[in-house]
Protein backbone atom coordinates (compact mmCIF):
# COMPACT_ATOMS: atom_id res chain seq x y z
CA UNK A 1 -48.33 -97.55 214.97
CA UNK A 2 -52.36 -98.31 214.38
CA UNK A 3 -53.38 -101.34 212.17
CA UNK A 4 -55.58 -98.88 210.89
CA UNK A 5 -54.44 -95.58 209.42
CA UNK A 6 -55.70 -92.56 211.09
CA UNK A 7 -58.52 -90.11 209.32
CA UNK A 8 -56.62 -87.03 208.80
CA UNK A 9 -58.95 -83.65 210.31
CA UNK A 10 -61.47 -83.20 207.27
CA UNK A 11 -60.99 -80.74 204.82
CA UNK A 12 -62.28 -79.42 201.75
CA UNK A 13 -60.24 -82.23 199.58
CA UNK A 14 -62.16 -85.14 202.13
CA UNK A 15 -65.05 -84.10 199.29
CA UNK A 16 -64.68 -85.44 195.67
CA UNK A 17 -64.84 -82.34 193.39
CA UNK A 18 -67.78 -84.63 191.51
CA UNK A 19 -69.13 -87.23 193.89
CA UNK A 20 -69.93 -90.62 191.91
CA UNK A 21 -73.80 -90.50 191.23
CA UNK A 22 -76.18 -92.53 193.30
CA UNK A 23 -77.00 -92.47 196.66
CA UNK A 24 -74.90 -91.62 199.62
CA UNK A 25 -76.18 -92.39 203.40
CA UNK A 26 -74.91 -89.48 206.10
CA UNK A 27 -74.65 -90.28 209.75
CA UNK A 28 -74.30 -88.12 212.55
CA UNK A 29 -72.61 -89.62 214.78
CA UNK A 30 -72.99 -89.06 218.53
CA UNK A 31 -71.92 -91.41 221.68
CA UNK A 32 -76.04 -92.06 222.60
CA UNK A 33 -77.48 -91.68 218.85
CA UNK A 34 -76.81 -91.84 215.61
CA UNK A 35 -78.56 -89.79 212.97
CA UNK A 36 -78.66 -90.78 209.74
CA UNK A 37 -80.11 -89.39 206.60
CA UNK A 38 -80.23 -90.38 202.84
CA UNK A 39 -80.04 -88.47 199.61
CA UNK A 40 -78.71 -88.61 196.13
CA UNK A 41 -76.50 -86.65 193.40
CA UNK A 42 -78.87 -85.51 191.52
CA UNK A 43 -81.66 -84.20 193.56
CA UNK A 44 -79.62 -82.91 196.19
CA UNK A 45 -81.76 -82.90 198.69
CA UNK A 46 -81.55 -85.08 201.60
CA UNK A 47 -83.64 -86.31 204.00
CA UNK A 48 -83.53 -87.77 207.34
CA UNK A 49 -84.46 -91.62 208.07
CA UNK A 50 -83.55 -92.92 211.12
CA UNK A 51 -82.30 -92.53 214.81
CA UNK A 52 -80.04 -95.45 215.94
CA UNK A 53 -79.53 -95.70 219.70
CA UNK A 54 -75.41 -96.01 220.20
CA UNK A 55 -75.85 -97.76 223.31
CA UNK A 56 -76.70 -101.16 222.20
CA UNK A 57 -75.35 -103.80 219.92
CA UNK A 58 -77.91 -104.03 217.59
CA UNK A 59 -76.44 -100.71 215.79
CA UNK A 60 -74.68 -102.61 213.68
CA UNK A 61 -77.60 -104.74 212.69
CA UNK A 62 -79.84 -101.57 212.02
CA UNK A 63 -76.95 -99.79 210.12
CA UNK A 64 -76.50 -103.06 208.08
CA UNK A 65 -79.98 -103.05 207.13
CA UNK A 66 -79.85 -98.98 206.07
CA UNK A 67 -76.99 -99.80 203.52
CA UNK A 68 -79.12 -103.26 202.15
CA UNK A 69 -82.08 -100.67 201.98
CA UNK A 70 -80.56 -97.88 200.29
CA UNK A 71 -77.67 -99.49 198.25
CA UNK A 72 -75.73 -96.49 198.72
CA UNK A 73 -72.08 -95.56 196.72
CA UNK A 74 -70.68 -94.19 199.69
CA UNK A 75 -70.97 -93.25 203.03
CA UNK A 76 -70.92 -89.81 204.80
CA UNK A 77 -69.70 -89.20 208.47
CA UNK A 78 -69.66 -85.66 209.89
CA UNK A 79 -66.47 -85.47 212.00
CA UNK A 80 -67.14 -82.15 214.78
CA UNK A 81 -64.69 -79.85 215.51
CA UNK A 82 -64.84 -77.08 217.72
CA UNK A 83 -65.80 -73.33 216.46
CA UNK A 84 -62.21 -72.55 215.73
CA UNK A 85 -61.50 -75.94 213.72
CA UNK A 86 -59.48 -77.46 216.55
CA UNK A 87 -60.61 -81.19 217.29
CA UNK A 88 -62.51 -82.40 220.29
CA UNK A 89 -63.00 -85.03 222.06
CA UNK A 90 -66.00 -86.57 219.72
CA UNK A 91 -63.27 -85.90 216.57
CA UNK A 92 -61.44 -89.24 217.25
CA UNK A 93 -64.62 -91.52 218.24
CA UNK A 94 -66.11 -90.30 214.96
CA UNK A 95 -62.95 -90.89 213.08
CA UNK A 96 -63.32 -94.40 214.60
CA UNK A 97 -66.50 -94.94 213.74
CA UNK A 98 -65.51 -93.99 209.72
CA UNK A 99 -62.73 -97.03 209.92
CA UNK A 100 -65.36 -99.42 211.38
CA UNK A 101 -67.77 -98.52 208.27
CA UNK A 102 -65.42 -98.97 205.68
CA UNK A 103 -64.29 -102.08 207.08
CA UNK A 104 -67.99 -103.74 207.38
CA UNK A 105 -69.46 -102.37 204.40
CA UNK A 106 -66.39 -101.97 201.96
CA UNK A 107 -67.53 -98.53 200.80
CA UNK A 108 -65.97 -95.24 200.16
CA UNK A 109 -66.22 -93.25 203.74
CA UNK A 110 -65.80 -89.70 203.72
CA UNK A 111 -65.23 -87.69 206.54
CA UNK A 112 -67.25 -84.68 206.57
CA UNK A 113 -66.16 -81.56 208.71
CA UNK A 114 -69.38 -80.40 210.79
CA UNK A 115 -69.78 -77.61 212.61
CA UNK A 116 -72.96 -76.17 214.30
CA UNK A 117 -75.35 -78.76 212.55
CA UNK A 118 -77.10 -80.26 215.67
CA UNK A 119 -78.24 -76.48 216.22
CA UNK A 120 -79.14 -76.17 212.48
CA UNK A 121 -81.01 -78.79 213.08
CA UNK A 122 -82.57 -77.27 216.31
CA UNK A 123 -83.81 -74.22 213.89
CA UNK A 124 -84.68 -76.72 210.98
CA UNK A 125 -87.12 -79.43 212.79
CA UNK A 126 -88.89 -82.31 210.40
CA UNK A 127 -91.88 -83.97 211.79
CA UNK A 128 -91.59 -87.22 213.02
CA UNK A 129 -87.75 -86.93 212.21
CA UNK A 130 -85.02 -86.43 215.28
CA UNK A 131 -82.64 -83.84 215.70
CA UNK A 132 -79.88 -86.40 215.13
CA UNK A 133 -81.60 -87.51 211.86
CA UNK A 134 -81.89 -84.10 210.56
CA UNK A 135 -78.32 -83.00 211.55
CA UNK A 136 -77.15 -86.21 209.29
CA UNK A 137 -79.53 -84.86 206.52
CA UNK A 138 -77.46 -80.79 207.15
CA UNK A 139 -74.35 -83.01 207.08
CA UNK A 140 -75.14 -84.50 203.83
CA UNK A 141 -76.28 -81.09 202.07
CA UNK A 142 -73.42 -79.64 202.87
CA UNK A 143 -70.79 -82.75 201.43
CA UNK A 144 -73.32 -82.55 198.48
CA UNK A 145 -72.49 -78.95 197.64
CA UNK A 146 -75.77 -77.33 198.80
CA UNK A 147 -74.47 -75.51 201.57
């Protein structure tokens, strides 16, 4: 049995019917970057804010400094499954990576299902932003209700 209990697949009840208000930071996560984005309850409109590169150690550090930055109420994590809403092998590491937030920053994590939001973010491009960042700011639309 894990020390840490297991994120279940996400779902529609991973989202609060009324998220608290404030600002939520959204991460894409991927096994070379990390997208991230940042928006709020009551514009509902997020935006994208940074690329992290997943390679190094100094993720952490940069992540820290996003949640001193922001001061968010909780944190967003789109978990991928496939098409037919089967998991894949990036399910688990992103599951992972939702235990390792809440247990450095002490914030509400929710998993966020994702499908199809890297090419969403392919069709959707922001200047100066990266695909990464801008599938974190798709992934945080959608938990927000936007859709």
């Amino acid at each position: 049995m894990p020390d840490t209990p297991e994120f279940s697949a996400p779902a529609a009840s991973n989202t609060p019917l009324a998220p608290a208000a404030g600002v939520y930071l959204a991460f894409d996560y991927g096994s070379q970057r990390i997208g991230v984005a940042v928006g709020d309850t009551v514009s509902r409109q997020p935006k994208p804010v940074a690329t992290i590169d997943n390679q190094t150690k100094q993720r952490w550090a940069r992540i820290a400094e996003l949640v001193a930055n922001w001061q968010p109420v909780g944190l967003v994590v789109g978990v991928p499954l496939t098409l037919d809403g089967e998991r894949q092998p990036m399910t688990e590491a992103a599951e992972r990576f939702c235990r390792r937030l809440e247990g450095r920053y002490h914030l509400p994590v929710y998993p966020a299902e994702e499908r199809m939001t890297s090419l969403e973010a392919d069709l959707t491009p922001v200047a100066g932003q990266s695909r990464d960042a801008v599938a974190a700011a798709h992934i945080l639309s959608d938990w927000l209700g936007r859709g």
